[in-house]
C-alpha atoms as a PDB file:
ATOM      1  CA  UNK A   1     -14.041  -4.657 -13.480  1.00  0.00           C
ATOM      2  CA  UNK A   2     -10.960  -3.384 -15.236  1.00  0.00           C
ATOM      3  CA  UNK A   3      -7.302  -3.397 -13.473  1.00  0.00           C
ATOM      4  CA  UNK A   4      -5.822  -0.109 -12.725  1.00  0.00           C
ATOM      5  CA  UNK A   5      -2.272   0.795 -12.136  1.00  0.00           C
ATOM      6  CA  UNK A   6      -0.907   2.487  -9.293  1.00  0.00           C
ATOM      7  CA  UNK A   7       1.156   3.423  -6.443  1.00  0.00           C
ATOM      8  CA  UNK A   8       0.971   3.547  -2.793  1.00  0.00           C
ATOM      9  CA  UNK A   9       2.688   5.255  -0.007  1.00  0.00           C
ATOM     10  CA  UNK A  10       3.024   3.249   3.657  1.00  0.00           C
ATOM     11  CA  UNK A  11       3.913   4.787   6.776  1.00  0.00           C
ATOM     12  CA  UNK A  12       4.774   2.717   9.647  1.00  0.00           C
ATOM     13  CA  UNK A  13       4.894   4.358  13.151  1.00  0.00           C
ATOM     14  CA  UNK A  14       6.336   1.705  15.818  1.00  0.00           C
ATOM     15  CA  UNK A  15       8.093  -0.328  13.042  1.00  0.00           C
ATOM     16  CA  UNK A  16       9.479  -3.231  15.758  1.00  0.00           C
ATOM     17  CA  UNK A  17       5.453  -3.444  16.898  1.00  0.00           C
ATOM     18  CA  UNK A  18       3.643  -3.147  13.609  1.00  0.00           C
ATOM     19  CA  UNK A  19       5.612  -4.162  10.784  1.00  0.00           C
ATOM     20  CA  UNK A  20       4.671  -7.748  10.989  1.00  0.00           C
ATOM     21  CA  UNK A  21       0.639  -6.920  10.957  1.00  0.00           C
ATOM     22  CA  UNK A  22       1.355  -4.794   7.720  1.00  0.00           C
ATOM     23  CA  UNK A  23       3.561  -7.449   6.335  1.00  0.00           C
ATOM     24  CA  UNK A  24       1.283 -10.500   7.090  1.00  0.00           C
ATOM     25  CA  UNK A  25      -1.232  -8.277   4.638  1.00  0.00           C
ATOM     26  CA  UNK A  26       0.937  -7.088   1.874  1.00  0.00           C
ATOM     27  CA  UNK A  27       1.531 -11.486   1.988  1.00  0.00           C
ATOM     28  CA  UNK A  28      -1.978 -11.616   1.600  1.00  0.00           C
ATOM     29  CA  UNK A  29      -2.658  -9.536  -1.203  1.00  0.00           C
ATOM     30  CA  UNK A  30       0.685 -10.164  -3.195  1.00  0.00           C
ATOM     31  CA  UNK A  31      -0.440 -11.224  -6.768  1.00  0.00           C
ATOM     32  CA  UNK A  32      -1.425  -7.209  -6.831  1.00  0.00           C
ATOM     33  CA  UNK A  33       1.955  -5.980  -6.139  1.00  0.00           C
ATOM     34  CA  UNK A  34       4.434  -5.180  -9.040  1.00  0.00           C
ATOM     35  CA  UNK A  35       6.797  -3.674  -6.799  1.00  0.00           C
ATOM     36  CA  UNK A  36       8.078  -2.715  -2.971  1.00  0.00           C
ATOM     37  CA  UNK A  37      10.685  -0.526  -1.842  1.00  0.00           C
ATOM     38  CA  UNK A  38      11.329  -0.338   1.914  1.00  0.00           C
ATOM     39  CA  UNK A  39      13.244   2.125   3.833  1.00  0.00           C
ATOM     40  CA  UNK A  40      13.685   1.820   7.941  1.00  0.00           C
ATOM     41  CA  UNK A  41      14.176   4.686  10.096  1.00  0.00           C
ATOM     42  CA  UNK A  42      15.837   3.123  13.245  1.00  0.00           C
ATOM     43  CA  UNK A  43      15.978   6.502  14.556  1.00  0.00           C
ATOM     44  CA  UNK A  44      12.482   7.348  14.511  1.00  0.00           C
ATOM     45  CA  UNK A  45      11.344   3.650  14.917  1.00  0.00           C
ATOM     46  CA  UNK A  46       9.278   4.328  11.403  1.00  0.00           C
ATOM     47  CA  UNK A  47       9.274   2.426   8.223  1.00  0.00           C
ATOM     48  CA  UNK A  48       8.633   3.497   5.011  1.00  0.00           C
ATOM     49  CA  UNK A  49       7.040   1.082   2.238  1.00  0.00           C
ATOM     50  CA  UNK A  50       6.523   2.160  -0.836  1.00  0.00           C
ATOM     51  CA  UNK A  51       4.063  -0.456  -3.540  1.00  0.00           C
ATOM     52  CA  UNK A  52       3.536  -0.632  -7.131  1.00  0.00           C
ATOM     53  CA  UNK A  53       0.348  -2.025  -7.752  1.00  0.00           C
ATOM     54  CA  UNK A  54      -2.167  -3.522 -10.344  1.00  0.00           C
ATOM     55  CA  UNK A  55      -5.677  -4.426  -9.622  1.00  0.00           C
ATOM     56  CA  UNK A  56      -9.496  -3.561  -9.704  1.00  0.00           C
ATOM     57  CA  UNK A  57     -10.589  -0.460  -7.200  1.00  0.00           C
ATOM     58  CA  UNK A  58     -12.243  -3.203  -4.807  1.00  0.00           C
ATOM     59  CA  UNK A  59      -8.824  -5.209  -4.872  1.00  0.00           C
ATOM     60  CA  UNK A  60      -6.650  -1.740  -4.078  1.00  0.00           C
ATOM     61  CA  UNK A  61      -9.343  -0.607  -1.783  1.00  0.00           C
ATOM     62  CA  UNK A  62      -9.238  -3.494   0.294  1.00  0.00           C
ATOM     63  CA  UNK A  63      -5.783  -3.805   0.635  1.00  0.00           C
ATOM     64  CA  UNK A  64      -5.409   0.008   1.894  1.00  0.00           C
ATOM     65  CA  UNK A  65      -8.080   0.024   4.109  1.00  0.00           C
ATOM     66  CA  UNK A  66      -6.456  -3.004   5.880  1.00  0.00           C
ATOM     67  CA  UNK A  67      -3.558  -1.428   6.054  1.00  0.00           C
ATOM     68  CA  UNK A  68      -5.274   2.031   7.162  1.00  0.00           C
ATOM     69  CA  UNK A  69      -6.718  -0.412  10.011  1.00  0.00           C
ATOM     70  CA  UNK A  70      -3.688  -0.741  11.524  1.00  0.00           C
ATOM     71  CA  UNK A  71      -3.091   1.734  14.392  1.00  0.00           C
ATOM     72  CA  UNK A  72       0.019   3.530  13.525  1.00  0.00           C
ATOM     73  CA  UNK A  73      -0.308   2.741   9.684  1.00  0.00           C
ATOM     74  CA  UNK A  74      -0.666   5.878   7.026  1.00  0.00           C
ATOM     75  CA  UNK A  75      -1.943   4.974   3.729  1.00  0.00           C
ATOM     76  CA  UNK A  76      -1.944   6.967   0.658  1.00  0.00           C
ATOM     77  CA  UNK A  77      -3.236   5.511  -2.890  1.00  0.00           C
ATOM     78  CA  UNK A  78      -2.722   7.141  -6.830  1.00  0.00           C
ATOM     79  CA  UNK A  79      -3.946   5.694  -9.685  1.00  0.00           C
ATOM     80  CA  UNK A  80      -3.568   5.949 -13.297  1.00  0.00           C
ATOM     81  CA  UNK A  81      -7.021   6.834 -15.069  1.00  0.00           C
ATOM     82  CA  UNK A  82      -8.500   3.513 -16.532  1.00  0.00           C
ATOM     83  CA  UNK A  83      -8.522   3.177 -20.557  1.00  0.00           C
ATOM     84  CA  UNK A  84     -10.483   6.079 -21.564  1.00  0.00           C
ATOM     85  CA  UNK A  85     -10.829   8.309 -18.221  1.00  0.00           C
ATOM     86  CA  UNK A  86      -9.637  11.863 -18.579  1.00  0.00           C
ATOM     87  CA  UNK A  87      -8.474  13.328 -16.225  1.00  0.00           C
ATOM     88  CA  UNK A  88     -10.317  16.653 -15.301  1.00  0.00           C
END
């Protein structure tokens, strides 16, 4: 299966309680990850995580829907076409 480029969008809702689940995955699935930005909002006790990624769809796919198992985790996924998929 071909690698696809991308990017994803984290939200984090109870930061203290849940960053370390959503941490402990991104660990997990690190060889796929390009790039991570990370913004804390102490105010609002959210954290915002944002990934540059390379893999197949099953590797991306099962990285988000880990992290979309995580109560108070919001996932959001773009990806470039692959080699020769137009966009319609």
């Amino acid at each position: 299966m071909e690698k696809r480029i991308g990017v994803v969008g984290i939200i984090v809702e109870n930061r203290l309680e849940n960053a370390p689940r959503v941490n402990a995955i991104l660990s997990e699935h690190a060889r796929m990850i390009l790039g991570r930005m990370g913004i804390p909002d102490q105010e609002r006790n959210v954290g915002l995580i944002t990934l540059v990624i390379e893999g197949t769809t099953d590797e991306i796919g099962a990285l988000t829907g880990k992290l979309g198992s995580v109560p108070g985790v919001a996932v959001k996924t773009a990806l470039a076409p692959a080699k020769g998929e137009r966009k319609a």
